[in-house]
Protein backbone atom coordinates (compact mmCIF):
# COMPACT_ATOMS: atom_id res chain seq x y z
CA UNK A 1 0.00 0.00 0.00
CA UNK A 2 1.06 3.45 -0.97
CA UNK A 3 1.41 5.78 1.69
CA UNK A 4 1.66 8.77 -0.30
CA UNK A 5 -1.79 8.00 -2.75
CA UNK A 6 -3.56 7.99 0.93
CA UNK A 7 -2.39 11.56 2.59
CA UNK A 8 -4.62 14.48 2.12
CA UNK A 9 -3.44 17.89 2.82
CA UNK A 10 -0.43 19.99 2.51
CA UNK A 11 2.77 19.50 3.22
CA UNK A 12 4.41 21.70 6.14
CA UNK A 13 6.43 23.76 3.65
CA UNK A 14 3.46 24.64 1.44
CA UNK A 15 1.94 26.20 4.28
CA UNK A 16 4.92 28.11 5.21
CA UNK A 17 5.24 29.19 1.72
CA UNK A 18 1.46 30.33 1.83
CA UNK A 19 1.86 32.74 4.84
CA UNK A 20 4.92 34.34 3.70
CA UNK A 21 3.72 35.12 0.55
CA UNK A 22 0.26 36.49 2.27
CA UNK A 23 3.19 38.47 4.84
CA UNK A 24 4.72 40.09 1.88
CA UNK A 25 1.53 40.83 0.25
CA UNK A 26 -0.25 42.35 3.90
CA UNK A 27 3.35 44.90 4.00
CA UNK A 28 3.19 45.80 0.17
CA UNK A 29 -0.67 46.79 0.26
CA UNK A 30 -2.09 47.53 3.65
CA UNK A 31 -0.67 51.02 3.67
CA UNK A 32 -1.53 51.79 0.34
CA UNK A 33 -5.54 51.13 1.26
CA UNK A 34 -6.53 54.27 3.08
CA UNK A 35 -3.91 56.70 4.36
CA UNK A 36 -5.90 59.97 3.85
CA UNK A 37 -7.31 58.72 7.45
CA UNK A 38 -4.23 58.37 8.34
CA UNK A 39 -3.07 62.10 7.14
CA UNK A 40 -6.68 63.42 8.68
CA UNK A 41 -5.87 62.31 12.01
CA UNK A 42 -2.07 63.00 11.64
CA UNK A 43 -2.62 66.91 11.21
CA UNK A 44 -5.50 66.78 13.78
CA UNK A 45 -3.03 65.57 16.32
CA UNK A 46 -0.25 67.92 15.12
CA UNK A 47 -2.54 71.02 15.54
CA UNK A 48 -3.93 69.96 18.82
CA UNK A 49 -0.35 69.77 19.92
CA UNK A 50 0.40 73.06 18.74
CA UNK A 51 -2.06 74.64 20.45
CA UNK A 52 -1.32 73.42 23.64
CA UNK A 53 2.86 74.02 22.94
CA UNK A 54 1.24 77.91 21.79
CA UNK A 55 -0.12 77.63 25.85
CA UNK A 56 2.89 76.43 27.30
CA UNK A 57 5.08 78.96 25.24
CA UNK A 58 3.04 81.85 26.52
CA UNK A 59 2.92 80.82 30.22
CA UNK A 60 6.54 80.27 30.18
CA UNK A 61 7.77 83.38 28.13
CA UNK A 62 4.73 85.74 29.78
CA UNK A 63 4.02 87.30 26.55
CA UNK A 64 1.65 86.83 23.79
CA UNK A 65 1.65 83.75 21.61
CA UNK A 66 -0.48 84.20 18.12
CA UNK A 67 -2.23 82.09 16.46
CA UNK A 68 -2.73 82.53 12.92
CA UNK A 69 -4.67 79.95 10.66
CA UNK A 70 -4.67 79.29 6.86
CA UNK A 71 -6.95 77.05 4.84
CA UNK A 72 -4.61 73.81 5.60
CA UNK A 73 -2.09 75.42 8.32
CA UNK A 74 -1.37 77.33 12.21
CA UNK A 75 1.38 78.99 12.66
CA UNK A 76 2.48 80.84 15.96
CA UNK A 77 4.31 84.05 16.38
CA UNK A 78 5.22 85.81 20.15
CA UNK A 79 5.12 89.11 20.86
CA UNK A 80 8.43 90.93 21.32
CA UNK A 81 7.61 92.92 24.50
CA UNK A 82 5.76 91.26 27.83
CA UNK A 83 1.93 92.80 27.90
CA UNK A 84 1.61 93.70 24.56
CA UNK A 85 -0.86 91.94 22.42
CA UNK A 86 0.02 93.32 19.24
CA UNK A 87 -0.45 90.33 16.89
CA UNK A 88 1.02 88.92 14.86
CA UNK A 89 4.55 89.03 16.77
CA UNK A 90 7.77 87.30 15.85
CA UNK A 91 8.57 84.00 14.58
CA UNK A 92 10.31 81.07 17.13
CA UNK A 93 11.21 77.64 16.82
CA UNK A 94 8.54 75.41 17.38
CA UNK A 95 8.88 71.47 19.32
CA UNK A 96 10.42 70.53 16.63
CA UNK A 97 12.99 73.47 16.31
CA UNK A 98 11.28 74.22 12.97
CA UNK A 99 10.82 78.19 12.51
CA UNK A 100 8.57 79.38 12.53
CA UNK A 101 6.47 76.91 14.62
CA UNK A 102 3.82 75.75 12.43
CA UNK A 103 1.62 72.62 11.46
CA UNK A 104 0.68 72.11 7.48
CA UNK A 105 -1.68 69.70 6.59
CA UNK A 106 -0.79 67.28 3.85
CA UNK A 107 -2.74 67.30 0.10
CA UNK A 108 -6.66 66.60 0.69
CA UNK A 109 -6.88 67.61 4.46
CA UNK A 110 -7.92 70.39 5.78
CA UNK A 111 -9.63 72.73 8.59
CA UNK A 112 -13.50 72.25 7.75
CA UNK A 113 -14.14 75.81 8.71
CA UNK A 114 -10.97 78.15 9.04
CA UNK A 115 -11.05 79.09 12.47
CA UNK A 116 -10.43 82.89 13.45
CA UNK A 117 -6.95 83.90 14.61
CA UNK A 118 -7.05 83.87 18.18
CA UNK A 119 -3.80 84.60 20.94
CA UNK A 120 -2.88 82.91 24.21
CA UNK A 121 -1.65 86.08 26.83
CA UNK A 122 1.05 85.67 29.62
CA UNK A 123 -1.59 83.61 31.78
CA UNK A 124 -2.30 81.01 29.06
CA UNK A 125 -5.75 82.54 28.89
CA UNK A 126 -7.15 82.78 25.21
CA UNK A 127 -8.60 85.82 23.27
CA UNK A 128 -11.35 83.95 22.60
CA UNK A 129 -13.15 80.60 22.82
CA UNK A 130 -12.26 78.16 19.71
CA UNK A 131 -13.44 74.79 18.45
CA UNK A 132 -12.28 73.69 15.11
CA UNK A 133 -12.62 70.38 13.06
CA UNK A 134 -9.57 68.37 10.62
CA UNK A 135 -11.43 67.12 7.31
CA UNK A 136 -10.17 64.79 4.65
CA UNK A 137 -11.71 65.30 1.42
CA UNK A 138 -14.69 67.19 3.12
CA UNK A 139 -15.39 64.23 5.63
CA UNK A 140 -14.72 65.32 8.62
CA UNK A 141 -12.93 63.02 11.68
CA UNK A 142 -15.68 63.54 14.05
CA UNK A 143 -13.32 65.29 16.61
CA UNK A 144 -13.34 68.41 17.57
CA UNK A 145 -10.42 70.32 18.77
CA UNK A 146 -11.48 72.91 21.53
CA UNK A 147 -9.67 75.87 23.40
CA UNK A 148 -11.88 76.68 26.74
CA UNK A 149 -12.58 80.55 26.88
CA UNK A 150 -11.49 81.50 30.74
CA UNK A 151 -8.98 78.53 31.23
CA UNK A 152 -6.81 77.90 27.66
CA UNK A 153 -7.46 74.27 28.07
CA UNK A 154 -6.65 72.62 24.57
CA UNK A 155 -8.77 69.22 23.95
CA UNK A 156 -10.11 67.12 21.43
């Protein structure tokens, strides 16, 4: 009797060779599925960050830190003198040393409505009260970024 004519299955190798190939083909295409979620939550995280180095920059430096907004980008300024709120001041390095300190949102992403130039003062209070949304393609991520009016607390 043939042992070989009986077995069913595959052989241990055939498997192995299975997975690797489904390995190769899982780190070739996975990223390549959806990144614009990926970039949408990306430059929600990098403004939110922003904002709260913008606080921290002001409280540290007692002076006014700007906050200016373009269609796809923040970008913070100080003021040169301690009390004045003349906006927008001059540039400094951001967490990243980059200068001037500034988040820009990749191709497709977006604010979903501008939000108005606002300034943190000595105290890390805000000018005014914000809450702003990142959008990818017009769909927005469902979290909204928020700086609290009396306190300059900076959450999504």
């Amino acid at each position: 009797m043939n042992l070989r004519a009986r077995s069913h299955g595959f052989t241990l190798i055939e498997l192995i060779m299975v997975l690797v190939l489904l390995g190769v083909l899982a780190v070739v295409l996975v990223p390549r599925i959806n990144t614009q979620d990926f970039n949408v939550r990306g430059f929600h995280d990098e403004t939110l960050a922003l904002m709260r180095y913008a606080q921290k920059t002001a409280i540290a430096q007692r002076r006014t830190v700007c906050v200016t907004f373009g269609p796809g980008s923040a970008t913070l300024s100080i003021v040169a003198v301690a009390g004045s709120t003349a906006c927008p001041g001059a540039s400094f390095a951001g967490p990243r040393g980059e200068v001037p300190a500034t988040v820009s949102a990749r191709s497709g992403v977006a604010y979903v409505v501008q939000p108005g130039d606002f300034s943190f003062d000595g105290l890390g209070q805000p000018s005014a009260a914000r809450s702003f949304e990142v959008a990818g393609d017009g769909a927005p991520l469902g979290r909204t970024i928020t700086v609290e009016a009396v306190t300059g607390y900076v959450h999504d």
